[in-house]
PDB file of N, CA and C in Angstrom:
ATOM      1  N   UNK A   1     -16.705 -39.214 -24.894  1.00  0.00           N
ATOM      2  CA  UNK A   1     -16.720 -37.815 -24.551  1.00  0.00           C
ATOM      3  C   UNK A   1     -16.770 -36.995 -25.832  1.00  0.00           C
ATOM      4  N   UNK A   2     -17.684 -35.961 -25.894  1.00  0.00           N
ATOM      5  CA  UNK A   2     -17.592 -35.411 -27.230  1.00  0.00           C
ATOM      6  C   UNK A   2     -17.693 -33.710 -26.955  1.00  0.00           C
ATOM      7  N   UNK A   3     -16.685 -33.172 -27.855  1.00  0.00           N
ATOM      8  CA  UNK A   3     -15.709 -31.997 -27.194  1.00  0.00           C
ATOM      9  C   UNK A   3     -15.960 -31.261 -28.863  1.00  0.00           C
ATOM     10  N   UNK A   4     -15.780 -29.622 -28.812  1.00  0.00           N
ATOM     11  CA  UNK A   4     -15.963 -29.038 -29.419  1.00  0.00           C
ATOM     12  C   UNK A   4     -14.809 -29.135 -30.309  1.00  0.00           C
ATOM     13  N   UNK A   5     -13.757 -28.951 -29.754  1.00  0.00           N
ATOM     14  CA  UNK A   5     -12.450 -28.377 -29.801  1.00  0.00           C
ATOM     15  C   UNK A   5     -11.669 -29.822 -31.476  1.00  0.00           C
ATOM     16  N   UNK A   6     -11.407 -29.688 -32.335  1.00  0.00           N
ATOM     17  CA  UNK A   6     -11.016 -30.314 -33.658  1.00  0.00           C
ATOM     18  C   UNK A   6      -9.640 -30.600 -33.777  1.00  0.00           C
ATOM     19  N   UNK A   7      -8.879 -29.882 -33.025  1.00  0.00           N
ATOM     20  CA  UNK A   7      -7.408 -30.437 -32.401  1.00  0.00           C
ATOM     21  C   UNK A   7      -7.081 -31.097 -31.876  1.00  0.00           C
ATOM     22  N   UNK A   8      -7.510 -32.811 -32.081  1.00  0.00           N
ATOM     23  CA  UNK A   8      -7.392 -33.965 -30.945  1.00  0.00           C
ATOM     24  C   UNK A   8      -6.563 -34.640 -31.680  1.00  0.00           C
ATOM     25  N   UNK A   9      -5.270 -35.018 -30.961  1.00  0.00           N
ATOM     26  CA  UNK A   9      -4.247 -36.089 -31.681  1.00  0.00           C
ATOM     27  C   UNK A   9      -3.902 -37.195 -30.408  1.00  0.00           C
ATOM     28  N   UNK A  10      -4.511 -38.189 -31.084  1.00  0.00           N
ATOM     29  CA  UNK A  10      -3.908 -39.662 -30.201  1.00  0.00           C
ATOM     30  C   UNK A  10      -2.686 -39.981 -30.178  1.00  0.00           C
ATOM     31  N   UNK A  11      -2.232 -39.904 -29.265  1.00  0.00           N
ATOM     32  CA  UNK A  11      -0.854 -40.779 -28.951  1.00  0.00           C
ATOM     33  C   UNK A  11      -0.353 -41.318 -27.687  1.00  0.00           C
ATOM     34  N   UNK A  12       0.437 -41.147 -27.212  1.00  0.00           N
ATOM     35  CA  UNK A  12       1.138 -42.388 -26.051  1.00  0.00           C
ATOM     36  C   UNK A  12       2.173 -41.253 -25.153  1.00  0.00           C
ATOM     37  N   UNK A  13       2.002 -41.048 -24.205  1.00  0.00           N
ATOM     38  CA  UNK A  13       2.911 -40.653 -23.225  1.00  0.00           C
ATOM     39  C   UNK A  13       4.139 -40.885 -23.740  1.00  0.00           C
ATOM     40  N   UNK A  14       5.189 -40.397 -23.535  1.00  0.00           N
ATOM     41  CA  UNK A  14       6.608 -40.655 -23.689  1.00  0.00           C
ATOM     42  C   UNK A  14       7.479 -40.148 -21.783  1.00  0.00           C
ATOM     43  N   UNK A  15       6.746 -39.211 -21.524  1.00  0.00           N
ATOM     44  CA  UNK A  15       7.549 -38.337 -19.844  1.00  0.00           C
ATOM     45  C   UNK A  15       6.255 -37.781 -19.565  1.00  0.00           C
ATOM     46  N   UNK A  16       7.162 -37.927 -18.141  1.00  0.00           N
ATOM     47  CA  UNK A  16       5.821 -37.078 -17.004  1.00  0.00           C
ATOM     48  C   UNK A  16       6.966 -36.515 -16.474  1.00  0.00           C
ATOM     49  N   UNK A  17       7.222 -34.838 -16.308  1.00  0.00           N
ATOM     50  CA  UNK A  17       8.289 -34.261 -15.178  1.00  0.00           C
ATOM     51  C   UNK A  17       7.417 -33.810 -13.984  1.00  0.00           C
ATOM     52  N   UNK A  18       7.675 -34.371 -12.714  1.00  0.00           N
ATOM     53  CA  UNK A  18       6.349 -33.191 -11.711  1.00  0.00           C
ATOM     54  C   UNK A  18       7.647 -32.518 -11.545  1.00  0.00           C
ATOM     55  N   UNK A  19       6.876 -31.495 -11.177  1.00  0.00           N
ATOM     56  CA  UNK A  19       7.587 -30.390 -10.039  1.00  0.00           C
ATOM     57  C   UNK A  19       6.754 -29.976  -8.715  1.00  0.00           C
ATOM     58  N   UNK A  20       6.900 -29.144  -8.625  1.00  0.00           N
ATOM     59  CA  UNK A  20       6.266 -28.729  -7.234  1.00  0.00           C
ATOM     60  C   UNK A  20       4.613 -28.364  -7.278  1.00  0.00           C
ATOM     61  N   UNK A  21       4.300 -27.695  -8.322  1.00  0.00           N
ATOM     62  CA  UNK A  21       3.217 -27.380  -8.878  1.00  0.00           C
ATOM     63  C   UNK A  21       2.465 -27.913 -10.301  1.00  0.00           C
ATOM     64  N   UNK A  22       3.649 -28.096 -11.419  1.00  0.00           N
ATOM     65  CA  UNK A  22       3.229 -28.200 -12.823  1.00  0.00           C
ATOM     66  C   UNK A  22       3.828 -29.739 -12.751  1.00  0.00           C
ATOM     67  N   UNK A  23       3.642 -29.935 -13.879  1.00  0.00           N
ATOM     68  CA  UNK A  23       3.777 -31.493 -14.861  1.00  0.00           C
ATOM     69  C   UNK A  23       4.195 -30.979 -16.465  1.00  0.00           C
ATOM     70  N   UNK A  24       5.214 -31.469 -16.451  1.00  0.00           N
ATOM     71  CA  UNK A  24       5.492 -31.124 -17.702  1.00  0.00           C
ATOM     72  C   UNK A  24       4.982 -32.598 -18.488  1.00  0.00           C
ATOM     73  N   UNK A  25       4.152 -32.776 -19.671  1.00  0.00           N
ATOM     74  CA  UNK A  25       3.844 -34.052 -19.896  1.00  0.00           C
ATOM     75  C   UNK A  25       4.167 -34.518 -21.587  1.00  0.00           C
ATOM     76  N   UNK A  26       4.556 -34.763 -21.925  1.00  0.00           N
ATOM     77  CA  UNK A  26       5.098 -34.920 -23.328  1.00  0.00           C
ATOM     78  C   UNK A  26       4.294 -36.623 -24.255  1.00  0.00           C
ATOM     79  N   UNK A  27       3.976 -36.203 -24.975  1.00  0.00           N
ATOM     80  CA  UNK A  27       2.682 -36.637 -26.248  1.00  0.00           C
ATOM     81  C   UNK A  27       3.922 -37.188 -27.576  1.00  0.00           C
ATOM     82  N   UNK A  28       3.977 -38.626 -28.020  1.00  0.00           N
ATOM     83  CA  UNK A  28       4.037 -38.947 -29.155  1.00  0.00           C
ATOM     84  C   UNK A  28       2.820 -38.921 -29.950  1.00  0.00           C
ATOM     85  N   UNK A  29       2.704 -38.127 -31.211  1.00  0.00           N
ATOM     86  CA  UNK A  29       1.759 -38.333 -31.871  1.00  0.00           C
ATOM     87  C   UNK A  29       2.050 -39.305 -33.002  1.00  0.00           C
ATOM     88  N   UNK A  30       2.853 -39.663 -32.923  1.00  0.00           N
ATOM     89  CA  UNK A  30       3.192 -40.375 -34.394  1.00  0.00           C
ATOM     90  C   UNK A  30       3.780 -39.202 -35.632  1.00  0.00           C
ATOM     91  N   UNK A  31       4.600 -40.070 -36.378  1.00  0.00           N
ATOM     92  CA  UNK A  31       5.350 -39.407 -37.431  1.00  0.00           C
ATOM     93  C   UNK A  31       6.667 -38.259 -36.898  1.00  0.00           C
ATOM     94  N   UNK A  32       6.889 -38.980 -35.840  1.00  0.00           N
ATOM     95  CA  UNK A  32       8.333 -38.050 -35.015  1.00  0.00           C
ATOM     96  C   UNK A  32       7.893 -36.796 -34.607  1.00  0.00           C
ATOM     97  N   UNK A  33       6.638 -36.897 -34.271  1.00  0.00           N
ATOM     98  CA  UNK A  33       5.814 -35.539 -33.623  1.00  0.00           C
ATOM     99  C   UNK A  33       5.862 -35.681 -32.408  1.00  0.00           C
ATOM    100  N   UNK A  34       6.158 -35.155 -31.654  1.00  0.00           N
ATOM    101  CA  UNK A  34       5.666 -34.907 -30.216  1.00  0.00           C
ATOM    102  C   UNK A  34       4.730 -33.452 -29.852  1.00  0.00           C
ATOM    103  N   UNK A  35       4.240 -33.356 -28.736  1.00  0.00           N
ATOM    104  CA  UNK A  35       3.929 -32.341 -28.409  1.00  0.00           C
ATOM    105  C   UNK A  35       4.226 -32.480 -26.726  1.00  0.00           C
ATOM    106  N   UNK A  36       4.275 -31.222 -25.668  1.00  0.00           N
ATOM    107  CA  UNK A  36       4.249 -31.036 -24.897  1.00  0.00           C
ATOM    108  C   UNK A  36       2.789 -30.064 -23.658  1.00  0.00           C
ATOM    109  N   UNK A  37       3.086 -30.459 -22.823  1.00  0.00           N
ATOM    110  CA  UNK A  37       1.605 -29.537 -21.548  1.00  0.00           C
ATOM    111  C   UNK A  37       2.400 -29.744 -20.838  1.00  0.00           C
ATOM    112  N   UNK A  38       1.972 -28.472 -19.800  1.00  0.00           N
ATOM    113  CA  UNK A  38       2.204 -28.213 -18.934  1.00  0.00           C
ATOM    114  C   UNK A  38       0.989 -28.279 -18.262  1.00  0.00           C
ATOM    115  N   UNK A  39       0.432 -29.026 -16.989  1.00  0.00           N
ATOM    116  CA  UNK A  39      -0.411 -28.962 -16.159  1.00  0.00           C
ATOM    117  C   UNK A  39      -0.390 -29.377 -15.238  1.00  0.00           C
ATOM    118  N   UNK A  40      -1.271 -28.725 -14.163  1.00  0.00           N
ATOM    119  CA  UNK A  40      -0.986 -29.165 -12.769  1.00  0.00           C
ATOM    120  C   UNK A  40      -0.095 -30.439 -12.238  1.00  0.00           C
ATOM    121  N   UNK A  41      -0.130 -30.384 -11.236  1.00  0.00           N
ATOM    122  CA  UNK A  41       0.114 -31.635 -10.584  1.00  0.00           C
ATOM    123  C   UNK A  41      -0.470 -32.707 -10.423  1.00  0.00           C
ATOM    124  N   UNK A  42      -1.798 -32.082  -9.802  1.00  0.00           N
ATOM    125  CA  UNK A  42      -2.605 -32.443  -9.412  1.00  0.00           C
ATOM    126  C   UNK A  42      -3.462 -33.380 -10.581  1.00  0.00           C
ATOM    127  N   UNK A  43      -3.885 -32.436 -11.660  1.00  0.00           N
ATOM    128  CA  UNK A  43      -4.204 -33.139 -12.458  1.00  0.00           C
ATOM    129  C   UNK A  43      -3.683 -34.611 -13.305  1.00  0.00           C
ATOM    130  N   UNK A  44      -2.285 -34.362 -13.271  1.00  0.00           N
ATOM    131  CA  UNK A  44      -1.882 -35.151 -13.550  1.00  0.00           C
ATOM    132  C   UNK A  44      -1.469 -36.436 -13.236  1.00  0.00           C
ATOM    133  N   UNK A  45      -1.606 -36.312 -11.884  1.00  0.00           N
ATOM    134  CA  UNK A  45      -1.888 -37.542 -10.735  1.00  0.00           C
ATOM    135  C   UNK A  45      -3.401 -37.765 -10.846  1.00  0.00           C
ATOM    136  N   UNK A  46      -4.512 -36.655 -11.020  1.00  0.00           N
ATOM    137  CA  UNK A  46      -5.829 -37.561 -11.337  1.00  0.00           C
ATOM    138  C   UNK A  46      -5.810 -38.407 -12.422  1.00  0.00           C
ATOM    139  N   UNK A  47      -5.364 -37.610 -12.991  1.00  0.00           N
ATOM    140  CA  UNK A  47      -5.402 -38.746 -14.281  1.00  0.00           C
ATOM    141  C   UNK A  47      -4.393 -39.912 -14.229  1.00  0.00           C
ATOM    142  N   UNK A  48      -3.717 -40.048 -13.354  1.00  0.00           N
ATOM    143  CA  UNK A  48      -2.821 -41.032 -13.115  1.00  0.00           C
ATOM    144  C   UNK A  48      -1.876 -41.343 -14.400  1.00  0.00           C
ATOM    145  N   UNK A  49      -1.189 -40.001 -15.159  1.00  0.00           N
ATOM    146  CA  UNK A  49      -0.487 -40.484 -15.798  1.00  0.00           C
ATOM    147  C   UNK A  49       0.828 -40.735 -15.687  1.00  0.00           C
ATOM    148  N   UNK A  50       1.068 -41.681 -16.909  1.00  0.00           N
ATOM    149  CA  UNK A  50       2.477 -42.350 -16.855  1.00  0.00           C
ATOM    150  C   UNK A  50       2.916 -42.967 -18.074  1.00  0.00           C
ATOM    151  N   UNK A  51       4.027 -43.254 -18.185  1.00  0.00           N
ATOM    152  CA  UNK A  51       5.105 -43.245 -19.677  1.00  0.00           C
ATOM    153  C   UNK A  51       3.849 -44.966 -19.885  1.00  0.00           C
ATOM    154  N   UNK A  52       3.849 -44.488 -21.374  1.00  0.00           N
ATOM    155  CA  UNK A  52       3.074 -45.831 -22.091  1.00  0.00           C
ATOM    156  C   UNK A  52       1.060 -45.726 -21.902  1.00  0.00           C
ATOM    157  N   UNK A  53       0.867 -44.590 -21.331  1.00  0.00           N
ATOM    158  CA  UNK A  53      -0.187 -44.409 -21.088  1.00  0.00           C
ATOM    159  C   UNK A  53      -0.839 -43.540 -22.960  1.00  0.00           C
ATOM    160  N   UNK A  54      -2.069 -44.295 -23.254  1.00  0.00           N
ATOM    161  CA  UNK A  54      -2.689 -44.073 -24.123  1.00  0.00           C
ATOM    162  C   UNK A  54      -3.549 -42.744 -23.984  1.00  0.00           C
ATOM    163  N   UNK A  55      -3.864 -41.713 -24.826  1.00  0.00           N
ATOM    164  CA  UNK A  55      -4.302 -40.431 -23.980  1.00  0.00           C
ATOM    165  C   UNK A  55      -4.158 -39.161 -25.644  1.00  0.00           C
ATOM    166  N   UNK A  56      -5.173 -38.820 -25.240  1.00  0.00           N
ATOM    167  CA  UNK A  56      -5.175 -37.254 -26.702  1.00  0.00           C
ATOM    168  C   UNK A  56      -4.749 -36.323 -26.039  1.00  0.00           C
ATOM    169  N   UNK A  57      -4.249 -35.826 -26.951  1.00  0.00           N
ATOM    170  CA  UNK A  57      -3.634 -34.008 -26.674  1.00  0.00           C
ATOM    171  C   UNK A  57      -4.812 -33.154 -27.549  1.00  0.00           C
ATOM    172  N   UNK A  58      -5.390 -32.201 -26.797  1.00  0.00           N
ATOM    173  CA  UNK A  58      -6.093 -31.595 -27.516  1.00  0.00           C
ATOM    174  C   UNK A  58      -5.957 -30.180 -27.586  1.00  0.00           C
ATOM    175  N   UNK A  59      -5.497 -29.601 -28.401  1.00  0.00           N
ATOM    176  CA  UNK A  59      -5.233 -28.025 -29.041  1.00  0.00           C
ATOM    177  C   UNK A  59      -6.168 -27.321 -28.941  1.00  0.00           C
ATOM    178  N   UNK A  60      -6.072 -26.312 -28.030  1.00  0.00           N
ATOM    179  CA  UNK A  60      -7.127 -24.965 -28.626  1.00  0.00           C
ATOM    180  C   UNK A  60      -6.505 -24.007 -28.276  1.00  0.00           C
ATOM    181  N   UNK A  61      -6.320 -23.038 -29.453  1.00  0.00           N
ATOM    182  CA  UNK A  61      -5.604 -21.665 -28.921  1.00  0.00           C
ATOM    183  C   UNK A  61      -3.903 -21.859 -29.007  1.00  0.00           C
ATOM    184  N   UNK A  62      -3.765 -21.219 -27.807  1.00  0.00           N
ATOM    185  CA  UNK A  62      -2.373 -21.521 -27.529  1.00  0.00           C
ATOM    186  C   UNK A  62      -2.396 -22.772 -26.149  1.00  0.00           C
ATOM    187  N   UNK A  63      -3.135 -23.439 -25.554  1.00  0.00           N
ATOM    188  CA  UNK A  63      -3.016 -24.501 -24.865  1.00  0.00           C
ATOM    189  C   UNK A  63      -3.670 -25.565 -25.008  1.00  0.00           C
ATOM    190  N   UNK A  64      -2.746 -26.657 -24.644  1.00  0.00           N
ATOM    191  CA  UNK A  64      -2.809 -27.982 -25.044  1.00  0.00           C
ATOM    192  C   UNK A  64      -3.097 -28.870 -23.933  1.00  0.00           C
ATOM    193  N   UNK A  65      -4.145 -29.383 -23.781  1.00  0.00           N
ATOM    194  CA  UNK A  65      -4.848 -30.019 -22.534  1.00  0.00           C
ATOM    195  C   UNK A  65      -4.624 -31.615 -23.187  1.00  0.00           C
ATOM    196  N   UNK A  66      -4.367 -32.340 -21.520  1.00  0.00           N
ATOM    197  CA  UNK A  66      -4.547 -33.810 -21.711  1.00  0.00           C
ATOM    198  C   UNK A  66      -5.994 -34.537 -21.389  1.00  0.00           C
ATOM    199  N   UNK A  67      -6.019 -35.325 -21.857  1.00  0.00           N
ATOM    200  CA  UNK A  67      -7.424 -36.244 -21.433  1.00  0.00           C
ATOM    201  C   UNK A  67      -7.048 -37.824 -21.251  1.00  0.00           C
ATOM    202  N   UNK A  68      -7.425 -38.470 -20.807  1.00  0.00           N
ATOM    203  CA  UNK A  68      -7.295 -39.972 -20.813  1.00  0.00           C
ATOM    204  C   UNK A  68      -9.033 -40.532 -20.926  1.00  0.00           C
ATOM    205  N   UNK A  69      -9.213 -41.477 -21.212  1.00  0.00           N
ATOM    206  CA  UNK A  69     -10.317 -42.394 -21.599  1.00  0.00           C
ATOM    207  C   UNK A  69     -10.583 -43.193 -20.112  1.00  0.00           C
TER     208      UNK A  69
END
């Protein structure tokens, strides 16, 4: 997949919170970095994620979108 956006950091799931609507989803990047998203539910069941799941966080702006491979 090839994406405009230059803010792509690989790392590994650590949490998935659902709630009713959102997903709170939390990103080891390596070097005691984490990052956090908030996104759907929905999405986050498409993408079927889950703790140990391989996956970029990608930055633009002020929001941080997940992707999986």
């Amino acid at each position: 997949m090839k994406m405009s956006a230059r803010n792509r950091f690989a790392g590994t799931v650590t949490e998935v919170k659902k709630g009713q609507v959102m997903a709170q989803v939390t990103v080891d990047i390596g070097g005691g970095n984490t990052v956090m998203s908030a996104i759907f539910v929905e999405s986050a069941e498409d993408l079927s994620l889950k703790v140990g799941d391989k996956v970029s966080a990608v930055i633009k702006s002020t929001d941080i979108m997940i992707f999986k491979d």
